[in-house]
Protein backbone atom coordinates (compact mmCIF):
# COMPACT_ATOMS: atom_id res chain seq x y z
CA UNK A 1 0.00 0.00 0.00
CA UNK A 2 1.39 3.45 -0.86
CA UNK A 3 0.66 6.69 0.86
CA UNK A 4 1.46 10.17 1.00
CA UNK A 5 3.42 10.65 4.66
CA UNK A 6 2.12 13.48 5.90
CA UNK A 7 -1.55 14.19 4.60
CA UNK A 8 -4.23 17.14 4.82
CA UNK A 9 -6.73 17.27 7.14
CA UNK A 10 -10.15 16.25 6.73
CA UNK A 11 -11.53 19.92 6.77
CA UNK A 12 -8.70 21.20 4.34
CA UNK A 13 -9.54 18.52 1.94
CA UNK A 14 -13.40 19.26 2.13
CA UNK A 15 -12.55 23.11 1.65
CA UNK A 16 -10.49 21.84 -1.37
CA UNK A 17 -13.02 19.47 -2.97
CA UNK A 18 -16.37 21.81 -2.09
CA UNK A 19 -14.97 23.96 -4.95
CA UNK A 20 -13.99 21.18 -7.46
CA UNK A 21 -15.89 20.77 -10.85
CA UNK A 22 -17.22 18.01 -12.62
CA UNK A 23 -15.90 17.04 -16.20
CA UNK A 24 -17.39 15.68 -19.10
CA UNK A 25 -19.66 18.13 -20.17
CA UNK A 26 -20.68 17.93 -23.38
CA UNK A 27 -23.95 16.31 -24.32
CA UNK A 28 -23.25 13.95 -26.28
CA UNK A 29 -19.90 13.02 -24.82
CA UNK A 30 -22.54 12.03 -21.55
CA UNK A 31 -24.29 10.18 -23.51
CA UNK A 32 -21.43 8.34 -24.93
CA UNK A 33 -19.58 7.79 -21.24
CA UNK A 34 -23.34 6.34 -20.09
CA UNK A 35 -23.20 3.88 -22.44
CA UNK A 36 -19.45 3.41 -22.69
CA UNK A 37 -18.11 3.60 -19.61
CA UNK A 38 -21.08 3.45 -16.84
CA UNK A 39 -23.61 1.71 -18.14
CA UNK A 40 -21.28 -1.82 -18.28
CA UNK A 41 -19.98 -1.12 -14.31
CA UNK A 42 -23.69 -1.35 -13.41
CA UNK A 43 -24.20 -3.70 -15.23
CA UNK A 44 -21.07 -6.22 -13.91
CA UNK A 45 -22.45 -5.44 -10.72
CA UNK A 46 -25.69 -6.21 -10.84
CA UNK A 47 -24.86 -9.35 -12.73
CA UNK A 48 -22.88 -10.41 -9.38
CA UNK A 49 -26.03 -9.07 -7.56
CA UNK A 50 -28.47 -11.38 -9.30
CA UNK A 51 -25.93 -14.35 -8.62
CA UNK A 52 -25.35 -13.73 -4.91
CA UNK A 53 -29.04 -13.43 -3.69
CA UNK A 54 -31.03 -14.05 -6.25
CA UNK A 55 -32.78 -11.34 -7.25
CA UNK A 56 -32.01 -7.87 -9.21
CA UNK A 57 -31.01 -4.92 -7.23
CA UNK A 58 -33.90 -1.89 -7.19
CA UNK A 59 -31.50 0.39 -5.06
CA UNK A 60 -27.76 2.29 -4.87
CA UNK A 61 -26.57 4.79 -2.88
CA UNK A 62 -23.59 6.23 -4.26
CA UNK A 63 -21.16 8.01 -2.48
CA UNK A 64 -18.82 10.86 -3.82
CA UNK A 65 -21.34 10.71 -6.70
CA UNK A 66 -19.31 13.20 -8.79
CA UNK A 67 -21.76 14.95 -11.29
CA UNK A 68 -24.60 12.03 -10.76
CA UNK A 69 -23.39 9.87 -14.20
CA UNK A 70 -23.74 6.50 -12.17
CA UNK A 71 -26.57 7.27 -10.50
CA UNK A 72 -28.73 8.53 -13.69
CA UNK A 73 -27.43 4.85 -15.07
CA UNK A 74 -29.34 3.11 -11.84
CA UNK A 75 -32.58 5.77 -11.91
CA UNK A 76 -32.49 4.77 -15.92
CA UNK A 77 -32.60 1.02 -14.90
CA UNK A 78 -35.48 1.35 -12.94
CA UNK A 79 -33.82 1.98 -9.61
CA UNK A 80 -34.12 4.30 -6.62
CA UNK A 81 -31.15 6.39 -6.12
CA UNK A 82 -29.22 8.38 -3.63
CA UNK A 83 -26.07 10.39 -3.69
CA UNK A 84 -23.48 12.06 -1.26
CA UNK A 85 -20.89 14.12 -3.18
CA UNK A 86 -19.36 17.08 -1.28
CA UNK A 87 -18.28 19.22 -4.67
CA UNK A 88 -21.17 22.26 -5.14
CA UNK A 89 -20.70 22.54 -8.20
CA UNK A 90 -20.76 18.93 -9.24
CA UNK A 91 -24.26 19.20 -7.11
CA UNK A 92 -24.68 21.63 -9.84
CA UNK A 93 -24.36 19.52 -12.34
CA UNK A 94 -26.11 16.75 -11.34
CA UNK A 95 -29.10 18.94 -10.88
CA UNK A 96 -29.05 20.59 -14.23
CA UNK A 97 -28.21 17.49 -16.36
CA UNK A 98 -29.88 15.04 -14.73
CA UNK A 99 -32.30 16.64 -11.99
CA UNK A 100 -30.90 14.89 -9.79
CA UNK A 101 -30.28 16.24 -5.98
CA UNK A 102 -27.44 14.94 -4.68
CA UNK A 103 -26.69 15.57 -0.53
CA UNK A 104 -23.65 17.82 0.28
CA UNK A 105 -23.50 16.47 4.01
CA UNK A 106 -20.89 14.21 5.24
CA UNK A 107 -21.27 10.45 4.69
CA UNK A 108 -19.21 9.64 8.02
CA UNK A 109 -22.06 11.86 9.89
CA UNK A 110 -25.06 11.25 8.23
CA UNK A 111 -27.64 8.85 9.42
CA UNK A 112 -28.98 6.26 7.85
CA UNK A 113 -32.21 6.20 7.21
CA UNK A 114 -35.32 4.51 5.34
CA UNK A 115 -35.46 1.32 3.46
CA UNK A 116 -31.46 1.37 3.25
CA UNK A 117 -29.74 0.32 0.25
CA UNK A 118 -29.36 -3.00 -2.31
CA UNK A 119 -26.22 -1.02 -3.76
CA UNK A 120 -23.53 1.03 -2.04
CA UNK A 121 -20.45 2.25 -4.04
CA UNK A 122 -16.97 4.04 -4.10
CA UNK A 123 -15.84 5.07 -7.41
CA UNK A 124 -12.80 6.42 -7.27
CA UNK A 125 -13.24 7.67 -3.46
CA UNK A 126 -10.78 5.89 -1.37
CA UNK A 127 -8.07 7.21 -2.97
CA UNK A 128 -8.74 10.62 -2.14
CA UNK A 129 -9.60 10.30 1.60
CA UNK A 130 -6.64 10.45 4.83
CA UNK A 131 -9.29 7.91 6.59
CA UNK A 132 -10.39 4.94 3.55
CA UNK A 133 -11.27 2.46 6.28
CA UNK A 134 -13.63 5.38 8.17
CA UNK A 135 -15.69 5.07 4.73
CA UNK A 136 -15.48 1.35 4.84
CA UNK A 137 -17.01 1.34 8.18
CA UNK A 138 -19.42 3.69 7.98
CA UNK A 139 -20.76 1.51 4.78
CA UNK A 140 -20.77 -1.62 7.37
CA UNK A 141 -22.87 0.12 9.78
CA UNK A 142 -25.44 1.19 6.59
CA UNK A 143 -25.80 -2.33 5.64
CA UNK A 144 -26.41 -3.88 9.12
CA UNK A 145 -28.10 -6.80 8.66
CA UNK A 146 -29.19 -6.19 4.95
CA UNK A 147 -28.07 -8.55 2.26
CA UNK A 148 -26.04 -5.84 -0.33
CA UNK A 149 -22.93 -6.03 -1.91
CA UNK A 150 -20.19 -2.80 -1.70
CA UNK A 151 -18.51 -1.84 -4.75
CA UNK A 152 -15.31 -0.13 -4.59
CA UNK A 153 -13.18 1.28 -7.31
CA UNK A 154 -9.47 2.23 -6.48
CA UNK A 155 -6.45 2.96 -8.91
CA UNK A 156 -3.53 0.04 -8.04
CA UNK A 157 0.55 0.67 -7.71
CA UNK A 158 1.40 -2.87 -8.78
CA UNK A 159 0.42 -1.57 -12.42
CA UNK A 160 2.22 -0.45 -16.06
CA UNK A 161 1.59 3.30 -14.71
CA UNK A 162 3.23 3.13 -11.44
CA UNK A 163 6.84 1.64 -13.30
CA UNK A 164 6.24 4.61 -15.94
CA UNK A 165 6.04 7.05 -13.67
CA UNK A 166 8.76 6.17 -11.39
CA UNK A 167 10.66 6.14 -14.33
CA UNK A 168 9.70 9.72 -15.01
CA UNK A 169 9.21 11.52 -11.35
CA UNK A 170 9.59 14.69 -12.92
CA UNK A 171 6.60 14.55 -14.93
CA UNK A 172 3.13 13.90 -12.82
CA UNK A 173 1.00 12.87 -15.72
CA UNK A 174 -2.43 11.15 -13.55
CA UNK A 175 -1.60 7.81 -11.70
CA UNK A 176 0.99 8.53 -8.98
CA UNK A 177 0.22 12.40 -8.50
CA UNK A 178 0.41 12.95 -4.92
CA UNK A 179 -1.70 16.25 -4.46
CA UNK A 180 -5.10 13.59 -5.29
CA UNK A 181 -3.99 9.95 -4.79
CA UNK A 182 -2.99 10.18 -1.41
CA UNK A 183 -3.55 5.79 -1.08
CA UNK A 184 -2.54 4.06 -4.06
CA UNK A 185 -3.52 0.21 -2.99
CA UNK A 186 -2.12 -3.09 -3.70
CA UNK A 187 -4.71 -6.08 -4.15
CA UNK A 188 -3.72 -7.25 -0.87
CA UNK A 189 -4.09 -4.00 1.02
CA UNK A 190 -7.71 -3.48 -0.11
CA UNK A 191 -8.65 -6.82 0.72
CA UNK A 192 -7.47 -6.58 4.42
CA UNK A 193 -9.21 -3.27 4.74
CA UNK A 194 -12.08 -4.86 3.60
CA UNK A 195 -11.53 -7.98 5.73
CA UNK A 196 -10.95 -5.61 8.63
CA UNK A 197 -14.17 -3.57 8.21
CA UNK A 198 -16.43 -6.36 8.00
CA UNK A 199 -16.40 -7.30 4.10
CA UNK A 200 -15.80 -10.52 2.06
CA UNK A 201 -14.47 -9.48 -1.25
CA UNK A 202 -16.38 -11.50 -4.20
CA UNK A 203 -15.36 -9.99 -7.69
CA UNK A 204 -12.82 -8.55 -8.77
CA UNK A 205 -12.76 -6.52 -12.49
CA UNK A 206 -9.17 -5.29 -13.98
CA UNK A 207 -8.73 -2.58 -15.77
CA UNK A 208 -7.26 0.68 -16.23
CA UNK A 209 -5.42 3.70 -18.60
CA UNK A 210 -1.82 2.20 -18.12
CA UNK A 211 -1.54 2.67 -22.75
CA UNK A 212 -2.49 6.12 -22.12
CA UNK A 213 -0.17 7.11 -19.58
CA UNK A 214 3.02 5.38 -21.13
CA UNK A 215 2.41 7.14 -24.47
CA UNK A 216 1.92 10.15 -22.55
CA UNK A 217 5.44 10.15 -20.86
CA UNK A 218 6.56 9.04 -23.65
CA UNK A 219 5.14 12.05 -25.73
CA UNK A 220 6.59 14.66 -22.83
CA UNK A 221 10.54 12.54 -23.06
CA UNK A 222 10.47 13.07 -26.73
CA UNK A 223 9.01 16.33 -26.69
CA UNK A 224 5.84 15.55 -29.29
CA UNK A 225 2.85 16.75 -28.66
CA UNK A 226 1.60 15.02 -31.05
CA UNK A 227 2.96 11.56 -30.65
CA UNK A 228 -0.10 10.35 -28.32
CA UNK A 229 -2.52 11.39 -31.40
CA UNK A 230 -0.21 9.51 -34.09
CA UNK A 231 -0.18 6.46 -31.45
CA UNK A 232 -3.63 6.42 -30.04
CA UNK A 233 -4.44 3.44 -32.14
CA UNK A 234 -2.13 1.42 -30.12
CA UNK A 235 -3.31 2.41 -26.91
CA UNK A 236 -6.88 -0.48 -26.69
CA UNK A 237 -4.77 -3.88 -27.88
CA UNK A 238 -1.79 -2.52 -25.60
CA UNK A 239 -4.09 -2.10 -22.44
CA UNK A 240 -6.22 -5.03 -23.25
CA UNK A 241 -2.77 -7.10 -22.36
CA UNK A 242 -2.20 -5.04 -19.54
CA UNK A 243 -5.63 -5.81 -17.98
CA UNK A 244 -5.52 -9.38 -18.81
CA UNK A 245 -2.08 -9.46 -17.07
CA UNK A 246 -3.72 -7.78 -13.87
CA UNK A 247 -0.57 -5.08 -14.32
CA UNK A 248 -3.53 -2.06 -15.16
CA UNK A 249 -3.60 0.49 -12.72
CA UNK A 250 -7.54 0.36 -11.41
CA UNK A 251 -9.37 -2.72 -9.98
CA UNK A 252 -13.36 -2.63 -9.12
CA UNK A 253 -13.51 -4.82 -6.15
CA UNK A 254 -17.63 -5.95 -4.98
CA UNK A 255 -17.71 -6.85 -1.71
CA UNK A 256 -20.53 -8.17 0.69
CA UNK A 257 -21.18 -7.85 4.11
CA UNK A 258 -20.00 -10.43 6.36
């Protein structure tokens, strides 16, 4: 497990993040990522849903929800929805795009409430938090004695990206940049927080933007800014290996409550 040594405190990092913006504006580039990029997460996971209890899962609470793209997937499915995500303007967002009202309080705070939830998950939130296992927790206590499986999403160090950018420390391109990834996990280190925090790990899915990052310190060694265009082609066989090797730099672990 890799970690920043000396980290921000929580309130610095939720002054920090209260003013961060969503990307992926554009229309029809949502559109696209829906059905590209989101649409076949919720799908994996409610595939391993089905298979663990039985039935089809009719409810997700997502947490650090971003601009609401995972969450309009689920309400699009049929689902019912809920979403923490601490960014105002990405509350913004979510509300103008998809009319969806996301909560700005604290997830570690809040109380649960109502029916609770078939879905919980984590994309891409661990990584950005002093305190992963408080989240990890906190998800526990939500569950209780619900059947529901966790869904975590995490970016890797024993990847492609991590050797390319120790190889280049000069140049922070995305993977290893220490003023956002302040935990960078190993397989092993997520499963024993997991373990730890009352989860059984059950699926594991691969995959990650290890192409894009080589030809990218590639592109800033050679000084080409266009090298990354003239290569791009390369980039889906090349991480297709990657991923199949398990050396990508993201894994999407589901969990259940134990």
């Amino acid at each position: 497990h890799c970690f920043i040594p000396v980290q921000p405190t929580l309130d610095a990092l939720a002054e920090h993040y209260e003013e961060s913006s969503v990307t992926y504006t554009d229309r029809a580039a949502i559109e696209i990522r829906l059905d590209q990029v989101v649409g076949p997460k919720l799908g994996w996971i409610s595939r391993i849903f089905e298979q663990r209890y039985g039935r089809k899962a009719l409810s997700a609470l997502d947490v650090g929800a971003g601009g609401g793209h995972f969450l309009e997937v689920c309400r699009r499915a049929g689902m019912r929805i809920e979403g923490y995500e601490i960014s105002s303007r990405s509350r913004q967002f979510a509300r103008d795009t998809f009319a969806i009202e996301l909560k700005g309080d604290d997830f570690l705070r809040a109380a649960r409430g109502g029916d609770g939830y078939d879905l919980i998950t984590f994309w891409g939130l661990l990584e950005y938090t002093p305190e992963p296992k408080r989240f990890l927790s906190t998800a526990r206590r939500w569950f209780d004695d619900r059947d529901g499986v966790l869904v975590v999403e995490v970016p890797r160090v024993d990847c492609v990206s991590t050797v390319t950018q120790k190889g280049s420390p000069q140049w922070v391109a995305r993977h290893m940049d220490p003023t956002s990834h302040m935990n960078v996990f190993s397989d092993a280190s997520l499963a024993t927080a997991l373990l730890s925090t009352g989860f059984r790990p059950i699926g594991a899915w691969y995959f990650g933007m290890d192409a894009y990052e080589l030809l990218i310190q590639l592109a800033l060694k050679a000084d080409d800014a266009a090298f990354v265009r003239r290569m791009a082609d390369v980039i889906p066989p090349l991480q297709a290996s990657f991923d199949a090797g398990r050396s990508c730099d993201d894994i999407v672990i589901a969990a259940v409550p134990v």
